[in-house]
PDB file of N, CA and C in Angstrom:
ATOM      1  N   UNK A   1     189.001 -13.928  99.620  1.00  0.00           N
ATOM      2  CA  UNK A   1     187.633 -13.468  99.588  1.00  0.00           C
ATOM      3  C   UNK A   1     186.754 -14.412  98.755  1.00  0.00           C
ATOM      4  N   UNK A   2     187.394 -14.774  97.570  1.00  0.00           N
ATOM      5  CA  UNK A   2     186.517 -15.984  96.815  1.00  0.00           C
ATOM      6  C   UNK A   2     186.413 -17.138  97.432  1.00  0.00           C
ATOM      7  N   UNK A   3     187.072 -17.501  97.970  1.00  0.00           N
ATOM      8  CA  UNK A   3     187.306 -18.778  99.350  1.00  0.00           C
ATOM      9  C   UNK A   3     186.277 -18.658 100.548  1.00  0.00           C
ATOM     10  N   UNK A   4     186.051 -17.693 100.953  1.00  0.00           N
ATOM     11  CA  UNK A   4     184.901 -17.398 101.812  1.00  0.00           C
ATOM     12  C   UNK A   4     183.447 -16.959 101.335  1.00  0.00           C
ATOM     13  N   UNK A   5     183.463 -16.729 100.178  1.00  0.00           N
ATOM     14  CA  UNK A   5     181.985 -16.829  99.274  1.00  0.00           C
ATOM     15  C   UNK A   5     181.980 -18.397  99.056  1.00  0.00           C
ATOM     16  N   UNK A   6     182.947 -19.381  98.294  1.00  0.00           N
ATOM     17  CA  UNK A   6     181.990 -20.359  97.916  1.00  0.00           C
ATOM     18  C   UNK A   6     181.728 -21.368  99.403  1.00  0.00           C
ATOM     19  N   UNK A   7     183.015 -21.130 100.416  1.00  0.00           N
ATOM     20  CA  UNK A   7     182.664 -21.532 101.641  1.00  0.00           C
ATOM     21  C   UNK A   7     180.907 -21.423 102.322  1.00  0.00           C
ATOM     22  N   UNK A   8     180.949 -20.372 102.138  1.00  0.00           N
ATOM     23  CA  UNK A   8     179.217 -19.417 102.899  1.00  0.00           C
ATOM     24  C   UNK A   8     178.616 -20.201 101.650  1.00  0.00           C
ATOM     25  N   UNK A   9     178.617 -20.780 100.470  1.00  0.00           N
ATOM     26  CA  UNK A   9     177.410 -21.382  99.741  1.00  0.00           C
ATOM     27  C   UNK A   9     177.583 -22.775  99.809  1.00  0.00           C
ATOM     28  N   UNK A  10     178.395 -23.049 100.139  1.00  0.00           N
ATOM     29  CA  UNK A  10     178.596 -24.762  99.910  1.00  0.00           C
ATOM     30  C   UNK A  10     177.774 -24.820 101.681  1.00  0.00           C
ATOM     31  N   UNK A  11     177.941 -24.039 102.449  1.00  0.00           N
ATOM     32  CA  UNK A  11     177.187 -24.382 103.959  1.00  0.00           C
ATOM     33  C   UNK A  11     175.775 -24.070 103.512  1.00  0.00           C
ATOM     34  N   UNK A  12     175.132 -22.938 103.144  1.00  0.00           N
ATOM     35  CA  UNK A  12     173.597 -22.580 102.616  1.00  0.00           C
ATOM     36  C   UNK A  12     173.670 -23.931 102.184  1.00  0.00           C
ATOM     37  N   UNK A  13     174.141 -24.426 100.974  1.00  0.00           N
ATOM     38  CA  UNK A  13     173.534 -25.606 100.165  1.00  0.00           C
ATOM     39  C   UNK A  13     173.470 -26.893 101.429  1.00  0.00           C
ATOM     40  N   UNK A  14     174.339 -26.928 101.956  1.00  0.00           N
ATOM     41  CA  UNK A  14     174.568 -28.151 103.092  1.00  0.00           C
ATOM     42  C   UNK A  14     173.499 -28.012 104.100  1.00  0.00           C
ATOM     43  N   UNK A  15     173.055 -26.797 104.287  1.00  0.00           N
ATOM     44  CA  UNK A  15     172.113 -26.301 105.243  1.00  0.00           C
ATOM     45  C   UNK A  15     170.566 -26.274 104.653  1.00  0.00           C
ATOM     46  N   UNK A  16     170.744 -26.294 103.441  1.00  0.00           N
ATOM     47  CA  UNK A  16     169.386 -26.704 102.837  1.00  0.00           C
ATOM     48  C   UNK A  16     169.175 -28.144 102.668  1.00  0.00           C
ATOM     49  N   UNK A  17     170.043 -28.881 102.135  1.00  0.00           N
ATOM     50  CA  UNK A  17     170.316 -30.393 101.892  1.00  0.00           C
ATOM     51  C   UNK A  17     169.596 -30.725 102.982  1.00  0.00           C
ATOM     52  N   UNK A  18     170.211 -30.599 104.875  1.00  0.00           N
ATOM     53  CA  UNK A  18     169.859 -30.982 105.419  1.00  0.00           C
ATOM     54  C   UNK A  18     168.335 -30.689 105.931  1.00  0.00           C
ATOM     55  N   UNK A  19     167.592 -29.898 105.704  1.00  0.00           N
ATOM     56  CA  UNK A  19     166.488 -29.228 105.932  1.00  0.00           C
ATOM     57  C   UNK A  19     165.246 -30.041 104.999  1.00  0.00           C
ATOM     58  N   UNK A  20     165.831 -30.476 103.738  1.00  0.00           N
ATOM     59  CA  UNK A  20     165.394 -31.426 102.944  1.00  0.00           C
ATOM     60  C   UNK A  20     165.206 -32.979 103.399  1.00  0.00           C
ATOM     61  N   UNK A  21     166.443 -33.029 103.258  1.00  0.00           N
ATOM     62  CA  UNK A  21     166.596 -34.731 104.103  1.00  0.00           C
ATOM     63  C   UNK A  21     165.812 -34.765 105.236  1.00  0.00           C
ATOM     64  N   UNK A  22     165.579 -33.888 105.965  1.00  0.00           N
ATOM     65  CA  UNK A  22     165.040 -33.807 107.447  1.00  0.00           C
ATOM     66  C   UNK A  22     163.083 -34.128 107.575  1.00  0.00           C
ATOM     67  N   UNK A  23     162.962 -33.241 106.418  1.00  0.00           N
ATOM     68  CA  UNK A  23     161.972 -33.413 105.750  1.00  0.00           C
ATOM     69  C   UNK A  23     161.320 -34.705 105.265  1.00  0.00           C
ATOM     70  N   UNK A  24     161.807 -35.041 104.452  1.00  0.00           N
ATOM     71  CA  UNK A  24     161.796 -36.155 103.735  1.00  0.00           C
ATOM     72  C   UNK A  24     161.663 -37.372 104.770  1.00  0.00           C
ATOM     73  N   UNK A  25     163.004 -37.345 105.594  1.00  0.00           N
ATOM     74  CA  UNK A  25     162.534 -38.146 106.428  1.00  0.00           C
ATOM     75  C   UNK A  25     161.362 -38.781 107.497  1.00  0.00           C
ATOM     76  N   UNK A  26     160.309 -37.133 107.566  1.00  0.00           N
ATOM     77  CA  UNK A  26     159.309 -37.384 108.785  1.00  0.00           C
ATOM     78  C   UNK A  26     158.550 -37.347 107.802  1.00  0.00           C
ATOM     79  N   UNK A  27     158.396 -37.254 106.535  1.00  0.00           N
ATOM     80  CA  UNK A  27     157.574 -37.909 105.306  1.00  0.00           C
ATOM     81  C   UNK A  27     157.408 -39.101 105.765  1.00  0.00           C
ATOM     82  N   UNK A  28     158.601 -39.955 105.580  1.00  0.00           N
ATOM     83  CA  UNK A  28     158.601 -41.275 105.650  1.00  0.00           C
ATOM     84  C   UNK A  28     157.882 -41.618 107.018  1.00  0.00           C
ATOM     85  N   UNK A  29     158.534 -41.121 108.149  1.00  0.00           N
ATOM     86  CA  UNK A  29     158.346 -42.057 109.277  1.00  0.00           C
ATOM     87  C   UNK A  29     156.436 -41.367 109.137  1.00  0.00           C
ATOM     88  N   UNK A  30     155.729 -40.590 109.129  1.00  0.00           N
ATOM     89  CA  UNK A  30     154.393 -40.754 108.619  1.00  0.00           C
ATOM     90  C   UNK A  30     154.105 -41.768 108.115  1.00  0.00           C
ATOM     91  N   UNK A  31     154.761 -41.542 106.943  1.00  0.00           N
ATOM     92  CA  UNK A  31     153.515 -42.819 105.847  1.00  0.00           C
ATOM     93  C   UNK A  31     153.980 -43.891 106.330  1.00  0.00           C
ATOM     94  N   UNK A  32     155.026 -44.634 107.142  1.00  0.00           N
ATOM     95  CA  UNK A  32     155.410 -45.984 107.656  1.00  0.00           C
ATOM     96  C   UNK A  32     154.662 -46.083 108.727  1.00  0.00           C
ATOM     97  N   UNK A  33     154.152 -45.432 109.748  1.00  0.00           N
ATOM     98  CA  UNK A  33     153.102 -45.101 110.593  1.00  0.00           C
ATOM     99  C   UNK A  33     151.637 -45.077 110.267  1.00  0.00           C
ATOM    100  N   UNK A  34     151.111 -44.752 108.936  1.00  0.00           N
ATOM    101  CA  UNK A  34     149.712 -44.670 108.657  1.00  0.00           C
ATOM    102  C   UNK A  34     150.146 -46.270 108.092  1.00  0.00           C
ATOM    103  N   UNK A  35     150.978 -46.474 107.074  1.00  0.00           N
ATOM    104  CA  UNK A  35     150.644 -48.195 106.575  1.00  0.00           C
ATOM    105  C   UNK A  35     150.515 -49.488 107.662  1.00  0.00           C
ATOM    106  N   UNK A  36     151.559 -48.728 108.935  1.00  0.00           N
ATOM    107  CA  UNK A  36     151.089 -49.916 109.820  1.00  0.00           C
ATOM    108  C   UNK A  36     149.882 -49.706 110.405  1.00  0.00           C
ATOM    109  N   UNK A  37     149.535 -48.847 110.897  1.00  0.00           N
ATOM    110  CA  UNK A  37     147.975 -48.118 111.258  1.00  0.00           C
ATOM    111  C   UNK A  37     147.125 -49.597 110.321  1.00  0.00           C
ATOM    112  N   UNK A  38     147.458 -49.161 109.216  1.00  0.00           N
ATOM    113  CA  UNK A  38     146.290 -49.893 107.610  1.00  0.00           C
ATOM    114  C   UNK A  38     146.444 -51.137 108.372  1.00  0.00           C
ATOM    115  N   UNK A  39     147.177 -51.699 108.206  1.00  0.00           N
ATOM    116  CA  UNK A  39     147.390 -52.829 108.228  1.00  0.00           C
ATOM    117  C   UNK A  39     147.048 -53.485 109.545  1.00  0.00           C
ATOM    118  N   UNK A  40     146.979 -52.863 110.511  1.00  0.00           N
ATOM    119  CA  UNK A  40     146.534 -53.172 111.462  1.00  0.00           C
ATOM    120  C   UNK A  40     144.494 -53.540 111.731  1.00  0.00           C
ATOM    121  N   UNK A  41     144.296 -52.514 110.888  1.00  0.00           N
ATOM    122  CA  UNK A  41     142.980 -52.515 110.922  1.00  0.00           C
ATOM    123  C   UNK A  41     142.570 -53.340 109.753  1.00  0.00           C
ATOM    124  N   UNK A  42     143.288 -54.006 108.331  1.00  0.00           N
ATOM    125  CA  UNK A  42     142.907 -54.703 107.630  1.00  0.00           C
ATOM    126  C   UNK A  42     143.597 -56.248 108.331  1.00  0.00           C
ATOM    127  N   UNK A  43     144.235 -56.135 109.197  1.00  0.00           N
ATOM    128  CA  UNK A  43     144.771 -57.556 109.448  1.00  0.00           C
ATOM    129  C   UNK A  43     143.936 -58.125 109.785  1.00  0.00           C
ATOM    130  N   UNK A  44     143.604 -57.711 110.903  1.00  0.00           N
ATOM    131  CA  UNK A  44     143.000 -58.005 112.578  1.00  0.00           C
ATOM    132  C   UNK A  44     141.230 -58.947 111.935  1.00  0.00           C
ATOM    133  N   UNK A  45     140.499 -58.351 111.090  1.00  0.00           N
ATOM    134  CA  UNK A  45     139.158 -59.316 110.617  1.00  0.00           C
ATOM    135  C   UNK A  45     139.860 -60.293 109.897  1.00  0.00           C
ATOM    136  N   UNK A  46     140.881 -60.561 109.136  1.00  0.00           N
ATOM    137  CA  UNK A  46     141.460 -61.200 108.164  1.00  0.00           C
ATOM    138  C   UNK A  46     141.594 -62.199 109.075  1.00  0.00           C
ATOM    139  N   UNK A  47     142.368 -62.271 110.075  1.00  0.00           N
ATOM    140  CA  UNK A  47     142.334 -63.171 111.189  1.00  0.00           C
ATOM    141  C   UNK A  47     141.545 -63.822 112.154  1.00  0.00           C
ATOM    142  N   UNK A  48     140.844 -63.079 112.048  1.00  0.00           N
ATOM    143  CA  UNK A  48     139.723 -63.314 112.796  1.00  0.00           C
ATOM    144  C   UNK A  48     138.590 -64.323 112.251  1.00  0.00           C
ATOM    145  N   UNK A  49     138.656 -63.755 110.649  1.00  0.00           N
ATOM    146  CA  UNK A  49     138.059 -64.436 109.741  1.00  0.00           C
ATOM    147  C   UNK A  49     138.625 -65.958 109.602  1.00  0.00           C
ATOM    148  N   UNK A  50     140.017 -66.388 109.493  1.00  0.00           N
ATOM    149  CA  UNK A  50     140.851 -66.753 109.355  1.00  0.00           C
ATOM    150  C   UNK A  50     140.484 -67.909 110.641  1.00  0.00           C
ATOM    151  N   UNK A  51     140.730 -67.557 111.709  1.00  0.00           N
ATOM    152  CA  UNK A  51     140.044 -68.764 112.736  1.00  0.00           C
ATOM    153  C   UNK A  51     138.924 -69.151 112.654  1.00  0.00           C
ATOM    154  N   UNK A  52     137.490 -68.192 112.589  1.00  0.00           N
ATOM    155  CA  UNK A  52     136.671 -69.235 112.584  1.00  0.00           C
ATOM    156  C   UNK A  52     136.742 -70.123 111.305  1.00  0.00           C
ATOM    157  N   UNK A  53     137.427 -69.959 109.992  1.00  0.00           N
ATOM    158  CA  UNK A  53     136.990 -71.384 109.074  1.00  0.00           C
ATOM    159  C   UNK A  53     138.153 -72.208 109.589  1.00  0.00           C
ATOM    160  N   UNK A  54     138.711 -71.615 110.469  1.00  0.00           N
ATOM    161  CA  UNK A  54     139.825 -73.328 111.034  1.00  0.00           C
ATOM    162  C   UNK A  54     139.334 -73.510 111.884  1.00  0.00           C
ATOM    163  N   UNK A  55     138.445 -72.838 112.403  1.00  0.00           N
ATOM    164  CA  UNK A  55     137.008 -73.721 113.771  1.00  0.00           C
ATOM    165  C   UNK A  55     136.164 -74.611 113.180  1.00  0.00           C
ATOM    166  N   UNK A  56     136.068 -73.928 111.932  1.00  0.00           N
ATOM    167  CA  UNK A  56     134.298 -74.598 111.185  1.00  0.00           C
ATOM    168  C   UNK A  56     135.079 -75.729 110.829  1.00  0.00           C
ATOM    169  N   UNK A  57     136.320 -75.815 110.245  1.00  0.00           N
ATOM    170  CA  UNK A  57     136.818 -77.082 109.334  1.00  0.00           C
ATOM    171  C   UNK A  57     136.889 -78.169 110.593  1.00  0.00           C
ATOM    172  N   UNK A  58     137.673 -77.702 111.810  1.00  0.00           N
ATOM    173  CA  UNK A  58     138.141 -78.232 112.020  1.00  0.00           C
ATOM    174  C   UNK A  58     137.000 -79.380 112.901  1.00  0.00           C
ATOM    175  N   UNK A  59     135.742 -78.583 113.376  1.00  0.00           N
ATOM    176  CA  UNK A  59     134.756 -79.296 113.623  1.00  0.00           C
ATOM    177  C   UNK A  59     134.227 -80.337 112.026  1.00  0.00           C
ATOM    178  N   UNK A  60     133.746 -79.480 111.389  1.00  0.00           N
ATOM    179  CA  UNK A  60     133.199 -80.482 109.818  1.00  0.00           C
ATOM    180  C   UNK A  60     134.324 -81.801 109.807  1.00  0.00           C
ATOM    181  N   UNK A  61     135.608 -82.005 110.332  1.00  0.00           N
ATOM    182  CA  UNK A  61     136.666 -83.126 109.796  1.00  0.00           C
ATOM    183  C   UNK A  61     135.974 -84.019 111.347  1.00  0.00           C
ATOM    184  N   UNK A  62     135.882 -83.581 112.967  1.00  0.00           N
ATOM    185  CA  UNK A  62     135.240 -83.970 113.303  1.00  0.00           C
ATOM    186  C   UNK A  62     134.256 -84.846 113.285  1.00  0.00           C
ATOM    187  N   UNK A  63     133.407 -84.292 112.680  1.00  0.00           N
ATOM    188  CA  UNK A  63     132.206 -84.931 112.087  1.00  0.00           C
ATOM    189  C   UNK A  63     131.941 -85.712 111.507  1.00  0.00           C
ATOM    190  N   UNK A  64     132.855 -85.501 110.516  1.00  0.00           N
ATOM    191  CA  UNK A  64     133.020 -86.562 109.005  1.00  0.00           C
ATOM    192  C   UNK A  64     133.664 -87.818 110.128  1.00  0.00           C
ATOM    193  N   UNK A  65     134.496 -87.368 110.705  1.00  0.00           N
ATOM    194  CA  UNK A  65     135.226 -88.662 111.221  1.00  0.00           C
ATOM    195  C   UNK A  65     134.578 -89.599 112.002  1.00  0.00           C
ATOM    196  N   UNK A  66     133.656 -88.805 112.801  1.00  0.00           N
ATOM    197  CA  UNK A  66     132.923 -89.506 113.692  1.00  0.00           C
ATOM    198  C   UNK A  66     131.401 -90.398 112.744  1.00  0.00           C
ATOM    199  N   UNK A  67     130.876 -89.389 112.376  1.00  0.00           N
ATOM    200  CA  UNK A  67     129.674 -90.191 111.502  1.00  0.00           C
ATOM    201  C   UNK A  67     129.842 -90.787 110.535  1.00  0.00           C
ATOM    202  N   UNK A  68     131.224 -90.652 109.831  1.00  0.00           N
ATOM    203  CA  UNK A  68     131.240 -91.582 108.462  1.00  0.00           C
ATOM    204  C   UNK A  68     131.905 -92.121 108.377  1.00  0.00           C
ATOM    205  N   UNK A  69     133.453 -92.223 108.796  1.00  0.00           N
ATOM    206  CA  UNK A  69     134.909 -92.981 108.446  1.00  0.00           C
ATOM    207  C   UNK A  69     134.614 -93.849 109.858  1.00  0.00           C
ATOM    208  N   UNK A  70     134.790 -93.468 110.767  1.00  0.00           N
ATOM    209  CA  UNK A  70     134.240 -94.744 111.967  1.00  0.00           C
ATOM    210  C   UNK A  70     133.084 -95.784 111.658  1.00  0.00           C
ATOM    211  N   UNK A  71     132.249 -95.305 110.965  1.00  0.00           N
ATOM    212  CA  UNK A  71     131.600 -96.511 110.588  1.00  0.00           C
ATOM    213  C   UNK A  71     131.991 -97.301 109.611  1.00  0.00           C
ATOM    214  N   UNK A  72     132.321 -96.993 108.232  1.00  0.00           N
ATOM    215  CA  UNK A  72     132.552 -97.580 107.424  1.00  0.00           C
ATOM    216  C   UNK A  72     133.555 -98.495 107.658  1.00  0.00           C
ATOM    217  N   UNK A  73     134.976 -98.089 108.507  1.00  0.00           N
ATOM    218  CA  UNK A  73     136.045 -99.279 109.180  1.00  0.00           C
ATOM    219  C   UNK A  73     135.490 -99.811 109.397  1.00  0.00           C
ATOM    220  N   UNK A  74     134.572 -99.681 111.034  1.00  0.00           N
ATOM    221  CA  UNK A  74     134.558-100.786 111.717  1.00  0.00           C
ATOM    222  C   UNK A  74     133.391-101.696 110.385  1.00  0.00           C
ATOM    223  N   UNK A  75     132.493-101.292 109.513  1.00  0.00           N
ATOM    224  CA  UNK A  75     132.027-102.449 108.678  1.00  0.00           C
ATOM    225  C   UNK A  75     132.650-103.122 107.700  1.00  0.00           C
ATOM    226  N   UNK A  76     133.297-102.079 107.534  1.00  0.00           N
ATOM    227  CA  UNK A  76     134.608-103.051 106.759  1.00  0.00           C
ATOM    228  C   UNK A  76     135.420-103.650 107.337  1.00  0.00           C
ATOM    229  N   UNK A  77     135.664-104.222 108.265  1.00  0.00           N
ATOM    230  CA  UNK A  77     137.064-104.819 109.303  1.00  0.00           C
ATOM    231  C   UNK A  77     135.875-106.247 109.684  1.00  0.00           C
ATOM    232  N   UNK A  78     134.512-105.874 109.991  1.00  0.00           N
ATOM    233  CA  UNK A  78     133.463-106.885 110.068  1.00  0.00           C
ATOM    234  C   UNK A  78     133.239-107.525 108.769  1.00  0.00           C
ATOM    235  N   UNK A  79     133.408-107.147 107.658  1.00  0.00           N
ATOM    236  CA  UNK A  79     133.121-108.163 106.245  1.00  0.00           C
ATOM    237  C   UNK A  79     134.390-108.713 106.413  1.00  0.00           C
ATOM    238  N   UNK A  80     134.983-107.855 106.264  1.00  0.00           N
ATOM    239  CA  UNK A  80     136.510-109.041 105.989  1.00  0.00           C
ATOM    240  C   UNK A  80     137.194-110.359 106.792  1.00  0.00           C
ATOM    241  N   UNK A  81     136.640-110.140 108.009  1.00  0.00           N
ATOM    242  CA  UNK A  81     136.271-111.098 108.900  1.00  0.00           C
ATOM    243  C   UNK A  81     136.131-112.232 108.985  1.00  0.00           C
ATOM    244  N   UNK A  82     134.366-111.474 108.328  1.00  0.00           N
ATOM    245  CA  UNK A  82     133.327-112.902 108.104  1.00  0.00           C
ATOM    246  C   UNK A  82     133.778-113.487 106.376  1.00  0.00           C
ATOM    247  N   UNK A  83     134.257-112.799 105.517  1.00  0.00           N
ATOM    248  CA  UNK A  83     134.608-113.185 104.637  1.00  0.00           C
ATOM    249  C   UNK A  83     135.906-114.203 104.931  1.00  0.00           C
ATOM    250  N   UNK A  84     136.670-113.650 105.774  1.00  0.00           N
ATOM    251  CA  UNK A  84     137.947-114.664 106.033  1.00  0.00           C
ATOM    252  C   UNK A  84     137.721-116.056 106.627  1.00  0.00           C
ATOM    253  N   UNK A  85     136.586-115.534 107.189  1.00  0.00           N
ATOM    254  CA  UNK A  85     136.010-117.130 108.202  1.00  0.00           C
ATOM    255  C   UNK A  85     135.825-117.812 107.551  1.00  0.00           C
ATOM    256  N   UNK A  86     134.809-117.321 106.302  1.00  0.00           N
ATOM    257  CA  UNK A  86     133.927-118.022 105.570  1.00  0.00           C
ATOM    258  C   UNK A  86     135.108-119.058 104.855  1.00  0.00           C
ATOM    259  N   UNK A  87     135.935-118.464 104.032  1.00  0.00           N
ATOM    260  CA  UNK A  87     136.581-118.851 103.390  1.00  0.00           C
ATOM    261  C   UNK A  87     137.183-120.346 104.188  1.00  0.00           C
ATOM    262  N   UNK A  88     137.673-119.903 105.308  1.00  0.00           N
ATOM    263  CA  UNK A  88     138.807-120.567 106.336  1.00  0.00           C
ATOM    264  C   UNK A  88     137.536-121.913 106.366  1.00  0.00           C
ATOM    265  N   UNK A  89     136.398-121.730 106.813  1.00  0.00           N
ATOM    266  CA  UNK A  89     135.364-122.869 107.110  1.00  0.00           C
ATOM    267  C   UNK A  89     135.151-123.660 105.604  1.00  0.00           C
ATOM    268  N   UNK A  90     135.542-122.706 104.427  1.00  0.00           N
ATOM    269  CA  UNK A  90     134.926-124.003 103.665  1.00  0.00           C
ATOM    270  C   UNK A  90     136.096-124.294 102.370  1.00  0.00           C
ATOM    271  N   UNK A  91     137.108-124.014 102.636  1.00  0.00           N
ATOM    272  CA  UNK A  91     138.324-124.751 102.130  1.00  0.00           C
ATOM    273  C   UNK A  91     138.438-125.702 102.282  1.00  0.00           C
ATOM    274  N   UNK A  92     139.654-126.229 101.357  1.00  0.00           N
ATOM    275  CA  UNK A  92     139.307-127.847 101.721  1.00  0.00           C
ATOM    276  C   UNK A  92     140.718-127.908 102.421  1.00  0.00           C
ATOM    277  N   UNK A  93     140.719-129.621 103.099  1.00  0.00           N
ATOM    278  CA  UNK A  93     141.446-128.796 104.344  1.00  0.00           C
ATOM    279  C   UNK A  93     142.571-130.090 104.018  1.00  0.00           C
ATOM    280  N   UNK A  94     142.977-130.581 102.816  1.00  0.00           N
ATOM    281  CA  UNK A  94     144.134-130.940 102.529  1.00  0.00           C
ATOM    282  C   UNK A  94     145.184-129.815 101.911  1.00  0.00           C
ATOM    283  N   UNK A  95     145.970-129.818 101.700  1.00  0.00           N
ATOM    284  CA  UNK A  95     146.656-128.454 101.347  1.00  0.00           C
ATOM    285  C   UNK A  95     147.052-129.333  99.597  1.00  0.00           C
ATOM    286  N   UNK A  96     147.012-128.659  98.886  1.00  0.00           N
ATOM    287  CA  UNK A  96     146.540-127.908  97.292  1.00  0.00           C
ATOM    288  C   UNK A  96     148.141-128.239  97.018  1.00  0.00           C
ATOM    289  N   UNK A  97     148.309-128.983  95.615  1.00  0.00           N
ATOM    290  CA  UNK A  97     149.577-129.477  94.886  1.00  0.00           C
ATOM    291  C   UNK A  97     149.662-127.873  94.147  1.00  0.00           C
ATOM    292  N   UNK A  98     150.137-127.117  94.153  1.00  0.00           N
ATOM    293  CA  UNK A  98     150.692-126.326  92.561  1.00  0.00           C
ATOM    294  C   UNK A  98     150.888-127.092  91.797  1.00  0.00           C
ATOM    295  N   UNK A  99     150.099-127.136  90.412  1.00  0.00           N
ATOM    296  CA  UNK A  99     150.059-127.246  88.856  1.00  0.00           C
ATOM    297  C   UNK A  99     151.879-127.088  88.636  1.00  0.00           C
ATOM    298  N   UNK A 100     152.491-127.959  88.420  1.00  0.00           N
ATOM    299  CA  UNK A 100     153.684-127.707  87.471  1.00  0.00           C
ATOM    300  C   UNK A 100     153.157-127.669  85.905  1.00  0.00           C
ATOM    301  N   UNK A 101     153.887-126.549  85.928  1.00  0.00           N
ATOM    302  CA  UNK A 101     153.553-126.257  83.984  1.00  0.00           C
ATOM    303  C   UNK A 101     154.686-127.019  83.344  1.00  0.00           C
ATOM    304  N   UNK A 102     153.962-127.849  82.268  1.00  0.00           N
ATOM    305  CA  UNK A 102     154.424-128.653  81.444  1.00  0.00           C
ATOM    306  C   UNK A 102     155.527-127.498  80.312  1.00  0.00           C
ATOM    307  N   UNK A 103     156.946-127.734  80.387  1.00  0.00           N
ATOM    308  CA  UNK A 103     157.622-127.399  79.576  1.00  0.00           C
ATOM    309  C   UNK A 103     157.871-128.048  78.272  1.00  0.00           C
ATOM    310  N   UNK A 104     157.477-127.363  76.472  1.00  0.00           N
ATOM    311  CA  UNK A 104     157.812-128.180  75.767  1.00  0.00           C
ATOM    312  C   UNK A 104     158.515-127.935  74.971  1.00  0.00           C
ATOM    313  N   UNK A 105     159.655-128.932  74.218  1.00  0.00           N
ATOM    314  CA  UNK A 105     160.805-129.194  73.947  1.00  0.00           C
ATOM    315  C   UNK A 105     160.669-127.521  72.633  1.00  0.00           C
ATOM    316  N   UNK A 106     161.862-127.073  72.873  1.00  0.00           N
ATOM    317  CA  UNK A 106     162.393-126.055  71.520  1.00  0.00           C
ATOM    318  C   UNK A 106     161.931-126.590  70.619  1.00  0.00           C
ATOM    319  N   UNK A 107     161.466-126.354  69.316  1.00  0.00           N
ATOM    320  CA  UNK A 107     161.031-126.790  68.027  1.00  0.00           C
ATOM    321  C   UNK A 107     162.178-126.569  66.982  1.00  0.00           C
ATOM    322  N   UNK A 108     163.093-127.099  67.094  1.00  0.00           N
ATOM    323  CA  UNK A 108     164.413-127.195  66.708  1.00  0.00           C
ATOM    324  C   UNK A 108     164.031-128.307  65.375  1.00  0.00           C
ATOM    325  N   UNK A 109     164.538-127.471  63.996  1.00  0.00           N
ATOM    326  CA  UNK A 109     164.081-128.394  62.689  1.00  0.00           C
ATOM    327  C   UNK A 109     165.228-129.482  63.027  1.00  0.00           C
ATOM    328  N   UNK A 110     166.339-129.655  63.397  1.00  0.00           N
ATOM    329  CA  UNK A 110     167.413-130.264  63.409  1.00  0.00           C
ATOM    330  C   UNK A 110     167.337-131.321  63.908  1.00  0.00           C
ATOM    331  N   UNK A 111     166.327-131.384  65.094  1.00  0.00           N
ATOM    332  CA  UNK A 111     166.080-132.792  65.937  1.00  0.00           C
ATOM    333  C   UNK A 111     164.568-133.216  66.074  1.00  0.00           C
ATOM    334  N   UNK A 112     163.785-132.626  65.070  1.00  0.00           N
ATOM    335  CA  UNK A 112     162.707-132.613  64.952  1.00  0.00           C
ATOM    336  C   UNK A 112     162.157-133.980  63.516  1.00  0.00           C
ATOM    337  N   UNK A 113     161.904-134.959  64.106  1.00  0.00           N
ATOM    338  CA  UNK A 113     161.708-135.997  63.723  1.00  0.00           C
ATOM    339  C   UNK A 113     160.937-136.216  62.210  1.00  0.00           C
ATOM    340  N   UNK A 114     160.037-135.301  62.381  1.00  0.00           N
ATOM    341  CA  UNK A 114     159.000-135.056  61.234  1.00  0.00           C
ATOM    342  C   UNK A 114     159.631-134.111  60.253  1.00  0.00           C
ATOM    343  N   UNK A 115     160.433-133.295  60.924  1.00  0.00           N
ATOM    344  CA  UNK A 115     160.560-132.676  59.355  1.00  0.00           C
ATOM    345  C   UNK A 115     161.834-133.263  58.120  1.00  0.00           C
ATOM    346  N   UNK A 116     162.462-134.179  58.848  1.00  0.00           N
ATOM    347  CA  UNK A 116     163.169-135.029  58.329  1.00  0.00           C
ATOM    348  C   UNK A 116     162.650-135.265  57.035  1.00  0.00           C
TER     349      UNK A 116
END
C-alpha cells in the first residue's frame, strides 16, 4: 500500500514536471519567434541602408578615379618623359670615367717616416 502511494506521487510529480516543461517550452518557441520577427524588421533598413553607402562609395571612388588619379598619371608619365628626353638630349655623349677614390696608407707609427 505504501508502494502504491509514493508510485501515484512520483507520476502527479512526473505529470506536473511535464506540464511545466511543456510550458516552458512554447515560452521559448514564442520569444524565438518574436526575436526573429525583431530582427527581421530591424535588419531589413540596416541593409538597405547598408547598400546605398556601397552605391554612394562606390560611385565617389568612380569619380575620384576618373577626374583625379587619371589625370595626374597620365601628367605625370608626360613629365617624366620630357624630363628623360631632356636629360638623354643634353648629356654628354662620351660615357663618364668613375672617380676611383684615392686609398691612403694606415698611419702606422712604425713605418711612418716622420715620427722617427
Amino acid at each position: 500500500m505504501i508502494t502504491a502511494t509514493i508510485r501515484d506521487i512520483a507520476i502527479i510529480i512526473i505529470a506536473i514536471q511535464s506540464i511545466v516543461i511543456g510550458g516552458l517550452l512554447a515560452l521559448l518557441v514564442w520569444q524565438v519567434w518574436r526575436l526573429v520577427k525583431t530582427l527581421q524588421t530591424e535588419i531589413k533598413p540596416i541593409i538597405q541602408d547598408t547598400q546605398t553607402t556601397v552605391s554612394t562609395v562606390r560611385g565617389t571612388a568612380t569619380f575620384v578615379s576618373d577626374n583625379v588619379v587619371s589625370p595626374v598619371v597620365k601628367t605625370s608619365s608626360k613629365v617624366v618623359g620630357l624630363r628623360r628626353t631632356m636629360q638623354s638630349l643634353t648629356a654628354d655623349l662620351r660615357p663618364q670615367r668613375k672617380a676611383v677614390p684615392r686609398t691612403q696608407p694606415a698611419s702606422d707609427s712604425a713605418t711612418d717616416p716622420r715620427t722617427s
